[in-house]
N, C-alpha and C. Protein backbone atom coordinates (compact mmCIF):
# COMPACT_ATOMS: atom_id res chain seq x y z
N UNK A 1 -40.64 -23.85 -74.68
CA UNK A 1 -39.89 -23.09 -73.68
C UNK A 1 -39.73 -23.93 -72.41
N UNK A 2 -38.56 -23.95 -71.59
CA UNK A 2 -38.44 -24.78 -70.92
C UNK A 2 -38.71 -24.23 -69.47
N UNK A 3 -38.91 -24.83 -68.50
CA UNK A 3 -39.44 -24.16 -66.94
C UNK A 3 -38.04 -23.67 -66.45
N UNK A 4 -36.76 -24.41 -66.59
CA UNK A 4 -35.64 -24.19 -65.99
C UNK A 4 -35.82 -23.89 -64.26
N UNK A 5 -36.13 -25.87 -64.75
CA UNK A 5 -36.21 -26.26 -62.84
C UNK A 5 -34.63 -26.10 -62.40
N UNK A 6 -34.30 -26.26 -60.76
CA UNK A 6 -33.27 -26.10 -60.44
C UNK A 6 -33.07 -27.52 -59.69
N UNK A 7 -31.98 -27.80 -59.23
CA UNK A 7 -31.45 -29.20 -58.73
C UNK A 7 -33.15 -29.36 -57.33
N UNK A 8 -32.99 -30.94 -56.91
CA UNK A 8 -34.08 -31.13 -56.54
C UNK A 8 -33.58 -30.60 -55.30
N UNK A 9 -34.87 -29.96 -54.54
CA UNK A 9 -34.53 -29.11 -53.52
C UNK A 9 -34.95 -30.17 -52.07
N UNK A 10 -36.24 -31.62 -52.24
CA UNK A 10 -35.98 -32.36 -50.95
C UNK A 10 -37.03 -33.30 -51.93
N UNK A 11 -37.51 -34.49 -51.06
CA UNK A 11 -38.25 -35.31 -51.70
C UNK A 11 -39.11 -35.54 -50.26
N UNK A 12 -40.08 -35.32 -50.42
CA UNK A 12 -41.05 -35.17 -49.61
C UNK A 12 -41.99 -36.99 -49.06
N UNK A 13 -41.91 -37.21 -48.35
CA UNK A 13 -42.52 -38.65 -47.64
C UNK A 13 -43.79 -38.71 -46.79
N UNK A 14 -45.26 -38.95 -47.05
CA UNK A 14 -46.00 -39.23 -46.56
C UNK A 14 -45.92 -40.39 -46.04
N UNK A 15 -45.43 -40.85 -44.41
CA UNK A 15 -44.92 -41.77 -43.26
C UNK A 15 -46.21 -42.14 -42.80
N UNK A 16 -46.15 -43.27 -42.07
CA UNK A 16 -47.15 -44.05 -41.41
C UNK A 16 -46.80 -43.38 -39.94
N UNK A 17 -45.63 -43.73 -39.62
CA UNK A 17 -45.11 -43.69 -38.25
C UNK A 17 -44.00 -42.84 -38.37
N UNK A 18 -43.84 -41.23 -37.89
CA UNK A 18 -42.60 -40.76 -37.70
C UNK A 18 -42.06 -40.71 -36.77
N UNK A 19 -41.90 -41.49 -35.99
CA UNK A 19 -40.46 -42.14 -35.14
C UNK A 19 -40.06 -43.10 -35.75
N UNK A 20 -40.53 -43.89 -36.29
CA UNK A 20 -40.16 -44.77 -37.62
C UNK A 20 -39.55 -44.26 -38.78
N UNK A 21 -39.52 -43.47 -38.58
CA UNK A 21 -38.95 -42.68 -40.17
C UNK A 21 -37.81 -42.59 -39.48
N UNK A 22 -37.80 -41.54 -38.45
CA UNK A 22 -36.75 -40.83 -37.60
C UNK A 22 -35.91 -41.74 -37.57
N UNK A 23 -36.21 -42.72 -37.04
CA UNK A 23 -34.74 -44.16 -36.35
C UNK A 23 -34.23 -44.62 -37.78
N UNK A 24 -35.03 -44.21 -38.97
CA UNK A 24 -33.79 -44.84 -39.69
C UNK A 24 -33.38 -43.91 -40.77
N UNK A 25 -34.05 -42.16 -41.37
CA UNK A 25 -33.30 -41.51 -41.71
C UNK A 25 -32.49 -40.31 -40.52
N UNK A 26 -32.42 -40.73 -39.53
CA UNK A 26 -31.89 -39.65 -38.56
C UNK A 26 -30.58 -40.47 -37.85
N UNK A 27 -31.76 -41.70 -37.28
CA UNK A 27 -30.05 -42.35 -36.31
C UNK A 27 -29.23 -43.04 -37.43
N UNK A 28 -30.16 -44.12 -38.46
CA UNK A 28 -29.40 -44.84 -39.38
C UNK A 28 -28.34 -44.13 -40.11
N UNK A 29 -28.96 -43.30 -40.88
CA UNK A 29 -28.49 -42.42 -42.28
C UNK A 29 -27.39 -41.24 -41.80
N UNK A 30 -28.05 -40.77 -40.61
CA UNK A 30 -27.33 -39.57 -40.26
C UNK A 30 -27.89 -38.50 -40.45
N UNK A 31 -29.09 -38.38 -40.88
CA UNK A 31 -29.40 -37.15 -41.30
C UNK A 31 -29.84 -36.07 -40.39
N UNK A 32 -29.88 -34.48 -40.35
CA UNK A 32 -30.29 -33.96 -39.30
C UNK A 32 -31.54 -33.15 -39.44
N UNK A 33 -32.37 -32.71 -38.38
CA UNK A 33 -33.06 -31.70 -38.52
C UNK A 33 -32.85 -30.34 -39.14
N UNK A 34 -33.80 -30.20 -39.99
CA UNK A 34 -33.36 -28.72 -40.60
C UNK A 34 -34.93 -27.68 -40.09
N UNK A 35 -35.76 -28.38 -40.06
CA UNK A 35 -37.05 -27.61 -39.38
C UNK A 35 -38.39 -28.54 -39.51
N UNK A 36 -38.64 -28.77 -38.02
CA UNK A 36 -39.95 -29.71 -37.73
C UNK A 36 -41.39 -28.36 -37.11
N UNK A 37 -42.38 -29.58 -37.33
CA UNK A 37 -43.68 -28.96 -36.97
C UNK A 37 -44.94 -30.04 -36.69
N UNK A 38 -45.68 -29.37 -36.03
CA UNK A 38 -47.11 -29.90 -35.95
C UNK A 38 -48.14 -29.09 -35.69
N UNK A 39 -49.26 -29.79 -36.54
CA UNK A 39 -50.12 -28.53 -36.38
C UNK A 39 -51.96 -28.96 -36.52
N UNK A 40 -52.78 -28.52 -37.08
CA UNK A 40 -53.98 -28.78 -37.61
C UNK A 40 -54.53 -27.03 -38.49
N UNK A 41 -55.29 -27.77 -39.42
CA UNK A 41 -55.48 -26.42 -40.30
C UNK A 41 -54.37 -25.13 -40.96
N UNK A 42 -53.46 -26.23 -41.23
CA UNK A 42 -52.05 -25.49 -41.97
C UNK A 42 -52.70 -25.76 -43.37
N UNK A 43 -53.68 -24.38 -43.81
CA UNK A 43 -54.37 -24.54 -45.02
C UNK A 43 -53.70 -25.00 -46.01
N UNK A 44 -52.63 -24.24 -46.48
CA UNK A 44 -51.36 -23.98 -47.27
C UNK A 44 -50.91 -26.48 -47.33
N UNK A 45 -50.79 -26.32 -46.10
CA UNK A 45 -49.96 -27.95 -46.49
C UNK A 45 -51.18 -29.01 -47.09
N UNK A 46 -52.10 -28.56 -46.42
CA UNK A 46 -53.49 -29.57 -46.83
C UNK A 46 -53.90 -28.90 -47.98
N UNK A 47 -54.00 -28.04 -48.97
CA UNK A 47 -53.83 -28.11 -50.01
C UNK A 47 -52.76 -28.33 -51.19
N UNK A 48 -52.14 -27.95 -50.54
CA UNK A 48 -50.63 -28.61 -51.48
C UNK A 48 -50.87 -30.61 -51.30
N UNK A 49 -51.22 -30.67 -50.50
CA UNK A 49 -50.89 -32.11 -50.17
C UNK A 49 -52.71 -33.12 -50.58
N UNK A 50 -53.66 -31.95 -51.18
CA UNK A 50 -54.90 -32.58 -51.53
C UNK A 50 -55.33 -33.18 -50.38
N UNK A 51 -55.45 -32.61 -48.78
CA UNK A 51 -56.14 -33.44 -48.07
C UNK A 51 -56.92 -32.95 -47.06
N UNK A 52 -57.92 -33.40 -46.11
CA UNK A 52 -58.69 -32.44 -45.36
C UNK A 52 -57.42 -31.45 -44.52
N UNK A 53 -58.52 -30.10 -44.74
CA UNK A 53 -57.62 -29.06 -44.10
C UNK A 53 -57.57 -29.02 -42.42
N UNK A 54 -58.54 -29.72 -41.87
CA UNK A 54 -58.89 -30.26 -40.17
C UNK A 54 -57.72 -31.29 -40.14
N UNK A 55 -56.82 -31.90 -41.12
CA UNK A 55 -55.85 -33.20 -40.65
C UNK A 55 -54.69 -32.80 -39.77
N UNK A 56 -54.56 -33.49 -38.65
CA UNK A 56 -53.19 -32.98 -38.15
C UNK A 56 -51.71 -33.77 -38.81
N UNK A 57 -50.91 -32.44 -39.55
CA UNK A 57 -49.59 -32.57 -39.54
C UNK A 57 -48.65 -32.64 -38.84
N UNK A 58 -48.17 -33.73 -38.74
CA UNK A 58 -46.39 -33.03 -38.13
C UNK A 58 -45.60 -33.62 -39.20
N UNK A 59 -44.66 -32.83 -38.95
CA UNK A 59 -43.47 -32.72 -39.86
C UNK A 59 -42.11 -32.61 -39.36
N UNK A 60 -41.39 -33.52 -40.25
CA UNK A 60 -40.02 -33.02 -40.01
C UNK A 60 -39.39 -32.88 -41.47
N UNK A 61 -38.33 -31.74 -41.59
CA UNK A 61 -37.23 -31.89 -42.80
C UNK A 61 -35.79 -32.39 -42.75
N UNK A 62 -35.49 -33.18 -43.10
CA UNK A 62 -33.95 -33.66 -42.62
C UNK A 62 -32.63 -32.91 -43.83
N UNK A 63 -31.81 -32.38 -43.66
CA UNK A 63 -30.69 -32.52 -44.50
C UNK A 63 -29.81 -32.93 -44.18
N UNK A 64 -28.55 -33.23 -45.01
CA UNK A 64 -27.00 -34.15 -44.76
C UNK A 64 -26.23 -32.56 -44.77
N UNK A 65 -25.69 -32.84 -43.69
CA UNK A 65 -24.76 -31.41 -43.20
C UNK A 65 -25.37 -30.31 -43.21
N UNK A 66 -24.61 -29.02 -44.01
CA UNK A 66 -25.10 -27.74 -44.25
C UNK A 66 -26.16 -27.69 -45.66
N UNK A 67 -25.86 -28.40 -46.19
CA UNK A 67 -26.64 -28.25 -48.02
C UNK A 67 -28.21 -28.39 -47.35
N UNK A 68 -29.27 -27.57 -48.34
CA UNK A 68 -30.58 -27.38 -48.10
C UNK A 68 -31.15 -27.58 -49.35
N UNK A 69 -29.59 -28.86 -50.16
CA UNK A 69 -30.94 -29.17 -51.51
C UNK A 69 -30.55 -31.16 -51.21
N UNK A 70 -31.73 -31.73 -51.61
CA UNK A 70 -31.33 -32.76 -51.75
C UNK A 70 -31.88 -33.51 -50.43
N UNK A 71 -32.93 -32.66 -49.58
CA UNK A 71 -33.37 -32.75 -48.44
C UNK A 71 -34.64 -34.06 -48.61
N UNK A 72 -34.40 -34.28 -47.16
CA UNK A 72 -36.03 -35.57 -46.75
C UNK A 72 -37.20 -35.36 -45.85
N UNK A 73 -38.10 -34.71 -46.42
CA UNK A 73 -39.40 -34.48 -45.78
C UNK A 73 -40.05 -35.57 -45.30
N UNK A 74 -40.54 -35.39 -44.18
CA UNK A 74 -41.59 -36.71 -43.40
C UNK A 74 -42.42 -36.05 -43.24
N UNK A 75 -43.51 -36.39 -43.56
CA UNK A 75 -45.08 -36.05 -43.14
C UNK A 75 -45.71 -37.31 -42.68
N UNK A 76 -46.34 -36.70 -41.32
CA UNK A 76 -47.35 -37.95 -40.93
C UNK A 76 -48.56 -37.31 -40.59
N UNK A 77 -49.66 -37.98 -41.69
CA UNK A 77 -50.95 -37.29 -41.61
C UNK A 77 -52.12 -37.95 -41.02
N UNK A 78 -52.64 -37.49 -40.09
CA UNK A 78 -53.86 -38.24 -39.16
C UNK A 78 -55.08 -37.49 -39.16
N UNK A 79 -55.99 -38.50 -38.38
CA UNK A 79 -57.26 -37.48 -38.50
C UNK A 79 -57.76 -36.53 -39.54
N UNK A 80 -58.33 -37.55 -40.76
CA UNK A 80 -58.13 -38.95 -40.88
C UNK A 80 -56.23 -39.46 -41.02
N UNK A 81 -56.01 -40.45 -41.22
CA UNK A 81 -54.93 -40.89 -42.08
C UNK A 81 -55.00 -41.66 -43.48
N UNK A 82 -54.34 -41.10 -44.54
CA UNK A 82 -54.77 -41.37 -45.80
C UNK A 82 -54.47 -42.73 -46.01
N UNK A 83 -54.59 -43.29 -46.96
CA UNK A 83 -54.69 -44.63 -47.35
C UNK A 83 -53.62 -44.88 -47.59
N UNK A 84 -53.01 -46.12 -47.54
CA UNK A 84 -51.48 -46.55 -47.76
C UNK A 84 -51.07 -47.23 -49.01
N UNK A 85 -49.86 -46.73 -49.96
CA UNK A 85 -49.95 -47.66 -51.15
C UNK A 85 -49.14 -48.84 -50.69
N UNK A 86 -49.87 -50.17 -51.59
CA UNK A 86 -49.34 -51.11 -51.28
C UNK A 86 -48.06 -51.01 -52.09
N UNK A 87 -46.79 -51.55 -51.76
CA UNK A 87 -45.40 -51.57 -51.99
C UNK A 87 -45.17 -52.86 -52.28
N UNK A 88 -44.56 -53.56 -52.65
CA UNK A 88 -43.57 -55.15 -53.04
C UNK A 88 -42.84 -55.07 -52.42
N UNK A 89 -42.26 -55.83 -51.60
CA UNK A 89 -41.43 -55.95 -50.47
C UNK A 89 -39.39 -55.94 -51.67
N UNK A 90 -39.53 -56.50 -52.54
CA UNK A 90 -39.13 -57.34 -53.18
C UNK A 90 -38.35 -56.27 -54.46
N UNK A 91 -38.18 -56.75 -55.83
CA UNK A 91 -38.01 -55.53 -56.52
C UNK A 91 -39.34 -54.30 -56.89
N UNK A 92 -38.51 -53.58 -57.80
CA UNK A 92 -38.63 -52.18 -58.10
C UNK A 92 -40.25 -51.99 -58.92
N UNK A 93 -41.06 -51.29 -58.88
CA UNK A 93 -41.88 -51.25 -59.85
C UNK A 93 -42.04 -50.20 -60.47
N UNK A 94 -42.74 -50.49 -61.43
CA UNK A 94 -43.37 -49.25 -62.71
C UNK A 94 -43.87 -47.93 -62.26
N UNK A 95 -43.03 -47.10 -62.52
CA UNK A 95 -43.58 -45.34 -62.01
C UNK A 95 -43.46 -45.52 -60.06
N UNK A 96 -42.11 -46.09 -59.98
CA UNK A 96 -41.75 -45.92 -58.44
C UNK A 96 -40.62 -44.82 -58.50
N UNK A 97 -40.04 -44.39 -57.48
CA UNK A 97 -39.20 -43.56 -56.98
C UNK A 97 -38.12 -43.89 -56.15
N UNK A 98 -36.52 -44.43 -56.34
CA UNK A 98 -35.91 -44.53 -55.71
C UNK A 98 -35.37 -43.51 -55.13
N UNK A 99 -34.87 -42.71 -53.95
CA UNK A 99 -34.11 -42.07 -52.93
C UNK A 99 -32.91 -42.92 -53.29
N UNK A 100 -31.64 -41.99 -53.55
CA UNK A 100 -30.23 -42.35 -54.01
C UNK A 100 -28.88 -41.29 -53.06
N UNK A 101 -28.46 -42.07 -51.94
CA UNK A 101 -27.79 -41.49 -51.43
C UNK A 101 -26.10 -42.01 -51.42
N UNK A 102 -25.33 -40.91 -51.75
CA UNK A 102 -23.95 -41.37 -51.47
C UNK A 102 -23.81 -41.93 -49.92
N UNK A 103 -22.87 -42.44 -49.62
CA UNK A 103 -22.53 -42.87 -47.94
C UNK A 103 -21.28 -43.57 -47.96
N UNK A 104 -20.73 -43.27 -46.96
CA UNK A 104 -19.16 -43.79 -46.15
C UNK A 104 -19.40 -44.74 -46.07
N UNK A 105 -20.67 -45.79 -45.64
CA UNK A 105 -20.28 -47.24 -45.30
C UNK A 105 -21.34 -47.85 -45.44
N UNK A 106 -21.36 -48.46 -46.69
CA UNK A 106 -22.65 -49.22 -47.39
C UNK A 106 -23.14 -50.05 -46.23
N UNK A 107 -21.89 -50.35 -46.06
CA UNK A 107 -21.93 -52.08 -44.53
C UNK A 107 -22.40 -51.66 -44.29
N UNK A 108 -22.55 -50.57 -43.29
CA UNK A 108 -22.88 -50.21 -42.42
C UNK A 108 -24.45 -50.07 -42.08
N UNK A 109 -25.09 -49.48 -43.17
CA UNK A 109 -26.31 -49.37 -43.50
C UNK A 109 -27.34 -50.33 -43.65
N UNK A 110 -26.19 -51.51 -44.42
CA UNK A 110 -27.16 -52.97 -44.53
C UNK A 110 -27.16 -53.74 -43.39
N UNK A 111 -26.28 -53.73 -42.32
CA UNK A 111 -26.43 -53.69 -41.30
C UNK A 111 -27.67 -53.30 -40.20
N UNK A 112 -27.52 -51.80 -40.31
CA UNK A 112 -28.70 -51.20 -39.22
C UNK A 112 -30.21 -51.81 -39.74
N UNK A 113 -30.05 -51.89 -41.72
CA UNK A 113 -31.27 -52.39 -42.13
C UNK A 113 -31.93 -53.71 -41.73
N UNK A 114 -30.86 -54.50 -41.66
CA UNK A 114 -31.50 -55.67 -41.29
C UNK A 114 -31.78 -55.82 -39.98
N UNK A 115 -30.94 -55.55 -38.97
CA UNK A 115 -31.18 -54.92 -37.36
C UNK A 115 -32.62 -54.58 -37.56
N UNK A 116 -33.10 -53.80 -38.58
CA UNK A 116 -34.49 -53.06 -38.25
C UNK A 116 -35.78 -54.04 -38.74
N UNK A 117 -34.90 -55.04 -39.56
CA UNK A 117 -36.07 -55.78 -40.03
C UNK A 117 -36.19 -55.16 -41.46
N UNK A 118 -35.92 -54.50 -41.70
CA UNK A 118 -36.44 -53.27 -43.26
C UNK A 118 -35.42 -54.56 -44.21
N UNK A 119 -36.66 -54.50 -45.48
CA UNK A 119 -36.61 -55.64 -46.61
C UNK A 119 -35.12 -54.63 -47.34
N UNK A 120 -34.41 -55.41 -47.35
CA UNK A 120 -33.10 -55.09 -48.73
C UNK A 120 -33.56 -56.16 -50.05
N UNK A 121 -33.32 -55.76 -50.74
CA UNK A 121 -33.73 -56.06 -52.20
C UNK A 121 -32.36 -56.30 -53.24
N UNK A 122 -31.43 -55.52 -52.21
CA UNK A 122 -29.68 -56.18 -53.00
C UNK A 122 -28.45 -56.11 -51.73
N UNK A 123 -28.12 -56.95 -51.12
CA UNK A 123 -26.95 -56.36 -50.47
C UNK A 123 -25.93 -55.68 -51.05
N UNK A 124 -25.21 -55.26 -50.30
CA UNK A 124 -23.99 -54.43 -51.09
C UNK A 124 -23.07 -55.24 -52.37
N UNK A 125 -22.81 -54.53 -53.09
CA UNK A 125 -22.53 -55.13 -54.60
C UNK A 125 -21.67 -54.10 -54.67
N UNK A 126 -20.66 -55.00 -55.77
CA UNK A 126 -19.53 -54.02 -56.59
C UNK A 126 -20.17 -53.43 -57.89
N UNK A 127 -20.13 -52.32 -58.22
CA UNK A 127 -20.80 -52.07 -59.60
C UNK A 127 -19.61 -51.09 -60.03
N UNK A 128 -19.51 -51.62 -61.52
CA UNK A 128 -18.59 -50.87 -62.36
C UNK A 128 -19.07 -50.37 -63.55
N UNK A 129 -18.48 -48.67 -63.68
CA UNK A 129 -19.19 -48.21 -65.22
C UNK A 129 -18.01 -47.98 -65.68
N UNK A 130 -17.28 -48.79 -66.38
CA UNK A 130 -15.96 -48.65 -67.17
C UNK A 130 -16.19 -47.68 -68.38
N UNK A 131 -17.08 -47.02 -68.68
CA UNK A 131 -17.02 -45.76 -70.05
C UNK A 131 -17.07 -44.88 -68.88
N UNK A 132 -16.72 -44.58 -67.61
CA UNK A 132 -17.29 -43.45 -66.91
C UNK A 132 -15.89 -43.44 -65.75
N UNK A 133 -15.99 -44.45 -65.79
CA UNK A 133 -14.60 -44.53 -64.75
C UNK A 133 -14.70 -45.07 -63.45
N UNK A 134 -15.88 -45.56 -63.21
CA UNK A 134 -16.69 -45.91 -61.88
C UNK A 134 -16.53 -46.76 -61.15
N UNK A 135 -16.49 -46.74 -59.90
CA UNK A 135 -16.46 -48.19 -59.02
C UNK A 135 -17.14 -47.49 -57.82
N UNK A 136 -18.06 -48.55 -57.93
CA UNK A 136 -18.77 -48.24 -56.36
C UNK A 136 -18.96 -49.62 -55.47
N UNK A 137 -19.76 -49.28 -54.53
CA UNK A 137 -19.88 -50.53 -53.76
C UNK A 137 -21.66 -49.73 -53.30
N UNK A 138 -22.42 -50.70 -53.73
CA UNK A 138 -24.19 -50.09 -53.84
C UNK A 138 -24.75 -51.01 -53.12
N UNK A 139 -26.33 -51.24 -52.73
CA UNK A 139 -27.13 -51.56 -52.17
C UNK A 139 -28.40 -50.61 -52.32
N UNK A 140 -29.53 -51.87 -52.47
CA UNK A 140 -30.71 -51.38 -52.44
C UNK A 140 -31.78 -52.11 -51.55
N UNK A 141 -32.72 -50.66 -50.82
CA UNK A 141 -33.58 -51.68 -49.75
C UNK A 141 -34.77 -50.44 -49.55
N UNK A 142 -35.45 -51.08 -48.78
CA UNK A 142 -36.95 -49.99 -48.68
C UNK A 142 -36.65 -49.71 -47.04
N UNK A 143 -37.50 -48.12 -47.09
CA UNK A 143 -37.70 -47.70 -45.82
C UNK A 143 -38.54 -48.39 -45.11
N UNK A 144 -38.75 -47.58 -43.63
CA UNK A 144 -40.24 -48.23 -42.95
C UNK A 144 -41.61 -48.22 -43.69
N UNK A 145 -41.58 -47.12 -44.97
CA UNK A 145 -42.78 -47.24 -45.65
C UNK A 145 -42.81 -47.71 -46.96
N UNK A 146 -41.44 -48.58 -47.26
CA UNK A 146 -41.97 -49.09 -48.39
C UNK A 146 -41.01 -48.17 -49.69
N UNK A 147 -40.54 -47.55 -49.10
CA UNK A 147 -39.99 -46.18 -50.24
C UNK A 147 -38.42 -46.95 -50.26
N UNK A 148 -38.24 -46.86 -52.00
CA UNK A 148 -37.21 -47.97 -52.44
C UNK A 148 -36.30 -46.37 -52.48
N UNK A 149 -35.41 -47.14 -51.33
CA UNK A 149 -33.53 -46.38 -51.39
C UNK A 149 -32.49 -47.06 -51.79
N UNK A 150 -31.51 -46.20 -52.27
CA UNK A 150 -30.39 -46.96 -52.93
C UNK A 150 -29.26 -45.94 -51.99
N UNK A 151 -27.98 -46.84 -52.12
CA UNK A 151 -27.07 -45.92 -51.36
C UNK A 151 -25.46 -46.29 -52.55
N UNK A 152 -24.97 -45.50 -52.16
CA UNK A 152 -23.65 -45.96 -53.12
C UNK A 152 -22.21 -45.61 -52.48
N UNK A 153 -21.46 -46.17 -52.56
CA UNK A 153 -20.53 -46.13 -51.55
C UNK A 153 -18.96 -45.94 -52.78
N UNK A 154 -18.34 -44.55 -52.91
CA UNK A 154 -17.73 -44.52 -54.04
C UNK A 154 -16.56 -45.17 -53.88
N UNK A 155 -16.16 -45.85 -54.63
CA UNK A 155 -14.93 -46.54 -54.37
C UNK A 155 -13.25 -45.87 -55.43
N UNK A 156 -13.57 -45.66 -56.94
CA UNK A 156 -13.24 -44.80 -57.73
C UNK A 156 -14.73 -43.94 -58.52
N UNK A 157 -13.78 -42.63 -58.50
CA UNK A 157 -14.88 -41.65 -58.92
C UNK A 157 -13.90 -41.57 -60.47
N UNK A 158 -14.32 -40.78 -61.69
CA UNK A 158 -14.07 -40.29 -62.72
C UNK A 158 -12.76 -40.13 -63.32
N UNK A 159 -12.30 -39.39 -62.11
CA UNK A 159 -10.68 -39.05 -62.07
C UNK A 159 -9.94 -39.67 -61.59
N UNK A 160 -10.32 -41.12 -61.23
CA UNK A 160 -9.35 -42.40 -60.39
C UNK A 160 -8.92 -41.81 -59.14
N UNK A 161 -9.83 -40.81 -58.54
CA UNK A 161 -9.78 -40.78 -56.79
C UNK A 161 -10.58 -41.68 -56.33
């Protein structure tokens, strides 16, 4: 029997630094606030999140426009702060997670990325899926923490728009 999950509703980010997050999914990306917080003893998040319930949270949720699926959670957890996984600056690894966002201007992005110093791993590229109808213009690079994003920039979609 199947669970009959529904489309992904946000992808959640345990951050080192959230003003670091902020400057590059808020000013870079565009993305906006949909509802921030901070707190200590938010039982509910420190168990969902397996960590002392004394840790202070803050939080922010970002979405792209009005939609409330497909959203980017930042969590930055202190006191203590949990341990950091080490990342490869470089390509992709085994049981990682890319973040895959459409966008108006690939340039644009690889741009602010390198401005920021943040490792790209492909500049923008033409990629074609000729059984599908596809043309994009893509790029792949890591956030401030290491979290491998991809962006895709549609050039033809399905129906030769």
């Amino acid at each position: 029997m199947s669970a009959n999950v529904h489309p992904l509703k946000r992808a959640a980010i345990i951050v080192r630094d959230l003003h670091a997050s902020l400057d590059f999914y808020e000013t870079l990306l565009g993305l906006n606030d949909w509802v921030q917080g901070e707190g200590t003893g938010i039982a509910a998040f420190a168990q969902l999140l397996g960590i002392d319930p004394a840790s202070v949270i803050r939080y922010v949720i970002l979405k792209s426009g009005d939609t409330t699926v497909g959203m980017v959670g930042l969590f930055e957890l202190s006191q203590p702060q949990p341990p950091e996984v080490v990342r490869p600056t470089t390509a992709a690894t085994v049981g990682e997670v890319a973040l895959v966002f459409h966008a108006d201007d690939v340039g644009q992005i690889h741009r602010g990325m390198l401005a920021r110093g943040l490792p790209v791993l492909c500049p923008p590229i033409r990629l074609e899926i000729p059984q599908l109808g596809v043309v994009s213009l893509e790029m792949t690079g890591r956030d401030p923490d290491g979290v491998l994003v991809n962006f895709i920039q549609q050039i033809k979609g399905p129906t030769g728009t």
